[in-house]
N, C-alpha and C. Protein backbone atom coordinates (compact mmCIF):
# COMPACT_ATOMS: atom_id res chain seq x y z
N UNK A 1 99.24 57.07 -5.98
CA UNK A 1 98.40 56.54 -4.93
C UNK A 1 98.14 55.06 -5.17
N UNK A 2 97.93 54.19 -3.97
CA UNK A 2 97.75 52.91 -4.04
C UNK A 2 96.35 52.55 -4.24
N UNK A 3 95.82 52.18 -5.20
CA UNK A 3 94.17 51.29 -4.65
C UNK A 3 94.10 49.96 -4.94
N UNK A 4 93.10 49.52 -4.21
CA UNK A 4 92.54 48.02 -4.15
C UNK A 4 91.43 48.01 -4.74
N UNK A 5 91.22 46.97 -5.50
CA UNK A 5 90.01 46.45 -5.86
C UNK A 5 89.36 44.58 -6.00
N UNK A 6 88.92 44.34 -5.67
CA UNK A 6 87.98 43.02 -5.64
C UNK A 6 88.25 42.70 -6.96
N UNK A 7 87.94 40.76 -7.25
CA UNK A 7 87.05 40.20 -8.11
C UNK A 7 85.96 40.96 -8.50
N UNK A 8 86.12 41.05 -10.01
CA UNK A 8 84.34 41.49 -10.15
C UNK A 8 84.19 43.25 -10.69
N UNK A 9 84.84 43.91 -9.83
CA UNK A 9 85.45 45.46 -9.32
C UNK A 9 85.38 45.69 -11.63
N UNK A 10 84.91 47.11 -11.58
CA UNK A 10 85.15 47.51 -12.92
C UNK A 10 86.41 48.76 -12.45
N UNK A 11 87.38 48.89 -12.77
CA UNK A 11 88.36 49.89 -12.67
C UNK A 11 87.95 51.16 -13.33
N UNK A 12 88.08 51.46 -14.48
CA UNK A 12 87.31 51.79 -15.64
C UNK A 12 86.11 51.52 -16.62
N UNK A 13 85.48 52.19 -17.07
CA UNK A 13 84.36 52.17 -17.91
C UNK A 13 84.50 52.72 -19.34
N UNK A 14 84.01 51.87 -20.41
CA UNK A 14 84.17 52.53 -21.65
C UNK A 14 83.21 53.64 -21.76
N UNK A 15 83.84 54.41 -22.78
CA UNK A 15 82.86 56.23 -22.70
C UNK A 15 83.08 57.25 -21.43
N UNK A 16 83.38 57.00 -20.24
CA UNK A 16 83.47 57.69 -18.95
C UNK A 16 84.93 58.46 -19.57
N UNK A 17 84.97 59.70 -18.83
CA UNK A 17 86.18 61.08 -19.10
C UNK A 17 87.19 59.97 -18.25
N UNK A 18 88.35 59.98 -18.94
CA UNK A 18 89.76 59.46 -17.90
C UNK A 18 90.51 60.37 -17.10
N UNK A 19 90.63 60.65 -16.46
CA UNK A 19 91.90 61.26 -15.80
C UNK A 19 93.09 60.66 -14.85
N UNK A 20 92.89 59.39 -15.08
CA UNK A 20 94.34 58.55 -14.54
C UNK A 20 94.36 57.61 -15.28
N UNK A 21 96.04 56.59 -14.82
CA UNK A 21 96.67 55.67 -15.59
C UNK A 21 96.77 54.36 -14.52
N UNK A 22 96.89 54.00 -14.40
CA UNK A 22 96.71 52.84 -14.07
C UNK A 22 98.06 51.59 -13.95
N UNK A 23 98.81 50.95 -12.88
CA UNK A 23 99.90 50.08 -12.70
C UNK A 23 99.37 49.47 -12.24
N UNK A 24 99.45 48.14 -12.25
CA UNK A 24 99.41 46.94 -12.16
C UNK A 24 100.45 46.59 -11.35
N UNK A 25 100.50 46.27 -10.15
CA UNK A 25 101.46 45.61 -9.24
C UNK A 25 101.00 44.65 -8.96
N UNK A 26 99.81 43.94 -8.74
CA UNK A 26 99.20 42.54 -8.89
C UNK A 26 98.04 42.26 -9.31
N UNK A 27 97.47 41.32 -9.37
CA UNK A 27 96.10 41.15 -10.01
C UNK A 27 96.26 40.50 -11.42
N UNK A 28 95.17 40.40 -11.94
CA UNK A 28 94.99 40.30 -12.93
C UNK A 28 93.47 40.40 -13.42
N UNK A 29 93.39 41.04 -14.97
CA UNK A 29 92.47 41.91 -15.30
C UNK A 29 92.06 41.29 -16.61
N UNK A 30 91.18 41.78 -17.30
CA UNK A 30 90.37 41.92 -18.33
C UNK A 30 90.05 43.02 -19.52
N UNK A 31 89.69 43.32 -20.47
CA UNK A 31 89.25 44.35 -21.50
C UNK A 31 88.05 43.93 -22.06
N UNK A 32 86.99 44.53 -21.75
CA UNK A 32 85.49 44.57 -22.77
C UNK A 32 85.36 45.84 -23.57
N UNK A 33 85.00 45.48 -24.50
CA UNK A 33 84.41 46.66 -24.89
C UNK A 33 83.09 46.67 -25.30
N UNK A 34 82.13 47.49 -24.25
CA UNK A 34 80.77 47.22 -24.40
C UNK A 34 79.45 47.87 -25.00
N UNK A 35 80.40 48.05 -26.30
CA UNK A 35 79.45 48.54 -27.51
C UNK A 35 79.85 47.76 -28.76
N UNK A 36 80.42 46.52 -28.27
CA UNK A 36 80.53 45.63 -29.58
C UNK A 36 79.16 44.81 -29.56
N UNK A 37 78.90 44.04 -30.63
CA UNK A 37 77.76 42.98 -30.87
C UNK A 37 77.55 42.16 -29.96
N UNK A 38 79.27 41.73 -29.59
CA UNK A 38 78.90 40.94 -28.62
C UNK A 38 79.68 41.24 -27.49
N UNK A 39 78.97 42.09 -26.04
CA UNK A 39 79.09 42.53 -25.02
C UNK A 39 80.36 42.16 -24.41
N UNK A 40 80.40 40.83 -24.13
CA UNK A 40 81.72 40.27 -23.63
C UNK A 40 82.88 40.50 -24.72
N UNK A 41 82.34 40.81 -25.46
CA UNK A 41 84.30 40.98 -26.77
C UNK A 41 85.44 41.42 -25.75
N UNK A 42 86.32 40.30 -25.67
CA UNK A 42 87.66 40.21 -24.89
C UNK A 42 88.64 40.54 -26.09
N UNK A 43 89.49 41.49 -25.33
CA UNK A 43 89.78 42.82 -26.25
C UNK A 43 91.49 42.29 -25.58
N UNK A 44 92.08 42.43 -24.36
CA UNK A 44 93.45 41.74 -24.14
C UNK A 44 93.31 41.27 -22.69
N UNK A 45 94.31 41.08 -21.89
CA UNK A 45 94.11 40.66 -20.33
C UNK A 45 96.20 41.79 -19.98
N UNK A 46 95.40 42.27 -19.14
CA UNK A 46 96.45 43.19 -18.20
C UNK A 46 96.66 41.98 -17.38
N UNK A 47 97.83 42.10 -16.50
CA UNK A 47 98.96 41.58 -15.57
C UNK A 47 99.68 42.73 -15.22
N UNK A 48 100.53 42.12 -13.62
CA UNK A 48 101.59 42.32 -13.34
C UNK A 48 102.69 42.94 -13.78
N UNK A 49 102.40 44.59 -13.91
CA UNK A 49 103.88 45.09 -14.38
C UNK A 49 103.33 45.73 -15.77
N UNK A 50 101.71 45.71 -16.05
CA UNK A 50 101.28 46.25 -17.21
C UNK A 50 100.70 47.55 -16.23
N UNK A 51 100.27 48.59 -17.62
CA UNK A 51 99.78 49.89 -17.05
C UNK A 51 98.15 50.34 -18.47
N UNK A 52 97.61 50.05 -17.74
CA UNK A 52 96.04 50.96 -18.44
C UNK A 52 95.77 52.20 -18.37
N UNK A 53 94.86 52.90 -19.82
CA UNK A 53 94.29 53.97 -19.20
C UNK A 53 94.82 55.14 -19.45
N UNK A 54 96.18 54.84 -20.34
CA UNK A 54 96.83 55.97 -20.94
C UNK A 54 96.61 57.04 -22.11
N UNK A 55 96.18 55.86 -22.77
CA UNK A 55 94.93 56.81 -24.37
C UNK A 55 93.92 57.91 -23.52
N UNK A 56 93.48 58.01 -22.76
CA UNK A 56 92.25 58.76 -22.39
C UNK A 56 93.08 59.80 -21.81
N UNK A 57 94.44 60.12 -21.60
CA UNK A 57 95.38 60.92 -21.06
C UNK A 57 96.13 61.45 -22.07
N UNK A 58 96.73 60.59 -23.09
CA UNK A 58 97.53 60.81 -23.75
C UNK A 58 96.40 61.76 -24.97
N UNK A 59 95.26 61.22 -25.36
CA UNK A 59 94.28 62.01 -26.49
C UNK A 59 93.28 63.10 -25.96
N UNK A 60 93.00 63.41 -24.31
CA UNK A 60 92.16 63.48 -24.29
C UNK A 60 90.55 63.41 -24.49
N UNK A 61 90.84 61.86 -24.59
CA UNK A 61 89.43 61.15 -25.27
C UNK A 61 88.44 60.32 -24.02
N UNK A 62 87.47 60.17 -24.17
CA UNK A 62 86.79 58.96 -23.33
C UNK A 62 87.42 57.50 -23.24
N UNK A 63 87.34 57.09 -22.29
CA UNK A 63 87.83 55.56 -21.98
C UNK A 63 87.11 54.50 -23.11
N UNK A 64 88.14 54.06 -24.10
CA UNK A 64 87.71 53.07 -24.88
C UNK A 64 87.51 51.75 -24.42
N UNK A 65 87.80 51.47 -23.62
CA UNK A 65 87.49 50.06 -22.90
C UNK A 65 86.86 49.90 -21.66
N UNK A 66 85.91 49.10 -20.95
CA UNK A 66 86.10 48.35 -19.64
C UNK A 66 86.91 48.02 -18.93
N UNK A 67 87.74 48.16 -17.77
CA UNK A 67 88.75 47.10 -17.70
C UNK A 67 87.93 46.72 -16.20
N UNK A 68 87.97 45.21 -16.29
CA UNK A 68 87.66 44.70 -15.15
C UNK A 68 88.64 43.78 -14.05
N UNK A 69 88.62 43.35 -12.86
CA UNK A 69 89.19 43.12 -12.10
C UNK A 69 89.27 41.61 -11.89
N UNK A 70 90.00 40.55 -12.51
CA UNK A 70 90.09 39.48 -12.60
C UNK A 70 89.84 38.63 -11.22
N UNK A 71 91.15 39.23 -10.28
CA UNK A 71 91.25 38.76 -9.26
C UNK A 71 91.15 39.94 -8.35
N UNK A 72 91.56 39.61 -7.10
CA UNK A 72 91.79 41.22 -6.00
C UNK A 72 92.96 41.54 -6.12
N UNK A 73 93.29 43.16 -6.54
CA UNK A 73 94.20 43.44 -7.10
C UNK A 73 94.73 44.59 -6.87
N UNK A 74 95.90 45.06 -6.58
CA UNK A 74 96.77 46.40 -5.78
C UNK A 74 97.33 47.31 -7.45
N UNK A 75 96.55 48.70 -7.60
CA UNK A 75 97.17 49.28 -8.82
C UNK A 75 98.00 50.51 -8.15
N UNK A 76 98.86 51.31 -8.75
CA UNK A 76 99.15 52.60 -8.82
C UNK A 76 98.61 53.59 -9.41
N UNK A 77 98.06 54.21 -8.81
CA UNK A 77 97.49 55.13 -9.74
C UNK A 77 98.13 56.83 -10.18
N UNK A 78 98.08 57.25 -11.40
CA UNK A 78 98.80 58.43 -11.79
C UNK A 78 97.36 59.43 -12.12
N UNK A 79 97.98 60.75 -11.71
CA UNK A 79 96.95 61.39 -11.88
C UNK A 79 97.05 61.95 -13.66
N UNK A 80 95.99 62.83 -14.20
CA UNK A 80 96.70 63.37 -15.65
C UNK A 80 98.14 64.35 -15.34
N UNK A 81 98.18 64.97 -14.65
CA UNK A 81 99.44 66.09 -14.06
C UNK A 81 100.16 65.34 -13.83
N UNK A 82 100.77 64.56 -13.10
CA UNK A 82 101.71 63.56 -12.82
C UNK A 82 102.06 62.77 -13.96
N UNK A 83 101.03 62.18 -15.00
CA UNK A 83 101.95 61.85 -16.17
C UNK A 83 102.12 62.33 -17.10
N UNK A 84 101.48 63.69 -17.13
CA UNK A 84 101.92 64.84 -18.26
C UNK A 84 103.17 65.31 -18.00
N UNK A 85 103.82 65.50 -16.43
CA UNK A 85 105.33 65.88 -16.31
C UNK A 85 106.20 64.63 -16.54
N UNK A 86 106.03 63.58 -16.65
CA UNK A 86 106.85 62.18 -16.72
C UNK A 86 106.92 61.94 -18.21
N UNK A 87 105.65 62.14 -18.64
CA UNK A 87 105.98 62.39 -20.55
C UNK A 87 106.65 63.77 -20.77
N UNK A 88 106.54 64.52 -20.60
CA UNK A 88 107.14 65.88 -20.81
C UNK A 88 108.55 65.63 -20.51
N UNK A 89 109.26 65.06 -19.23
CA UNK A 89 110.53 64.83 -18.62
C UNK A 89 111.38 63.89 -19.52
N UNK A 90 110.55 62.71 -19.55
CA UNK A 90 110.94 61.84 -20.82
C UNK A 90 111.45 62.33 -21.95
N UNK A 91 110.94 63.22 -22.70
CA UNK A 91 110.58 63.59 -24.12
C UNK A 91 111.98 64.84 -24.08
N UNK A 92 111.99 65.75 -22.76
CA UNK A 92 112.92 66.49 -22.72
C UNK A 92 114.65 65.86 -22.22
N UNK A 93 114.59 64.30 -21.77
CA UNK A 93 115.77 64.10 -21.58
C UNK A 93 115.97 63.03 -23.15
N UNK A 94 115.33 62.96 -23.78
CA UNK A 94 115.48 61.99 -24.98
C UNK A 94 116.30 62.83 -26.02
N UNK A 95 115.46 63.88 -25.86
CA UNK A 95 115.91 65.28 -27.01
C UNK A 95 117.54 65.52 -26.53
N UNK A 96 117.55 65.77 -25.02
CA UNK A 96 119.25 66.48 -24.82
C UNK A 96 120.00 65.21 -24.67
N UNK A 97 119.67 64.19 -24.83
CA UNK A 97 120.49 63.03 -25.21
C UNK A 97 121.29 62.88 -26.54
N UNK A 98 120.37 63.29 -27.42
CA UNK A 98 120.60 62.93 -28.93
C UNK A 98 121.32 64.87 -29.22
N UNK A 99 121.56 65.51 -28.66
CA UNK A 99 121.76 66.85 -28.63
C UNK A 99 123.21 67.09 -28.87
């Protein structure tokens, strides 16, 4: 699915349950993490052609980061089912490759 978000826009929240991943088709973004000392701790900057949001899918863990919305910005979004069969598909054509 396609979404939009604004300047400003938080995509994600650190601690909140994840259940999607996140593409980057434009924009540009940010990483806080806002249980460091110091609130603003800039952690990396997403772009164009990067993807967030996968740890909280891949571990079943809470969202370790903020990510915020640099500019106004068009993502893809994956649901957890949709990239549990794309890792699964992956993982099963890697194996009958090397087979």
């Amino acid at each position: 699915d396609e979404r939009r978000a604004a300047h400003g826009d938080n995509i994600i929240t650190k601690g909140e349950d994840g259940y999607e991943l996140f593409v980057v088709e434009s924009g540009t973004f940010h990483a806080t993490d806002n249980y460091q000392i110091n609130p603003s701790y800039f952690l990396e900057e997403d772009e164009a052609g990067d993807a967030f949001g996968e740890l909280a899918l891949l571990y079943n863990a809470p969202r370790a980061a903020t990510i915020t919305a640099d500019t106004e910005c068009v993502l893809w979004v994956l649901d957890r089912e949709t990239f549990n069969h794309i890792v699964k598909d992956a993982s099963r054509n890697r194996r009958e490759k090397y087979e």
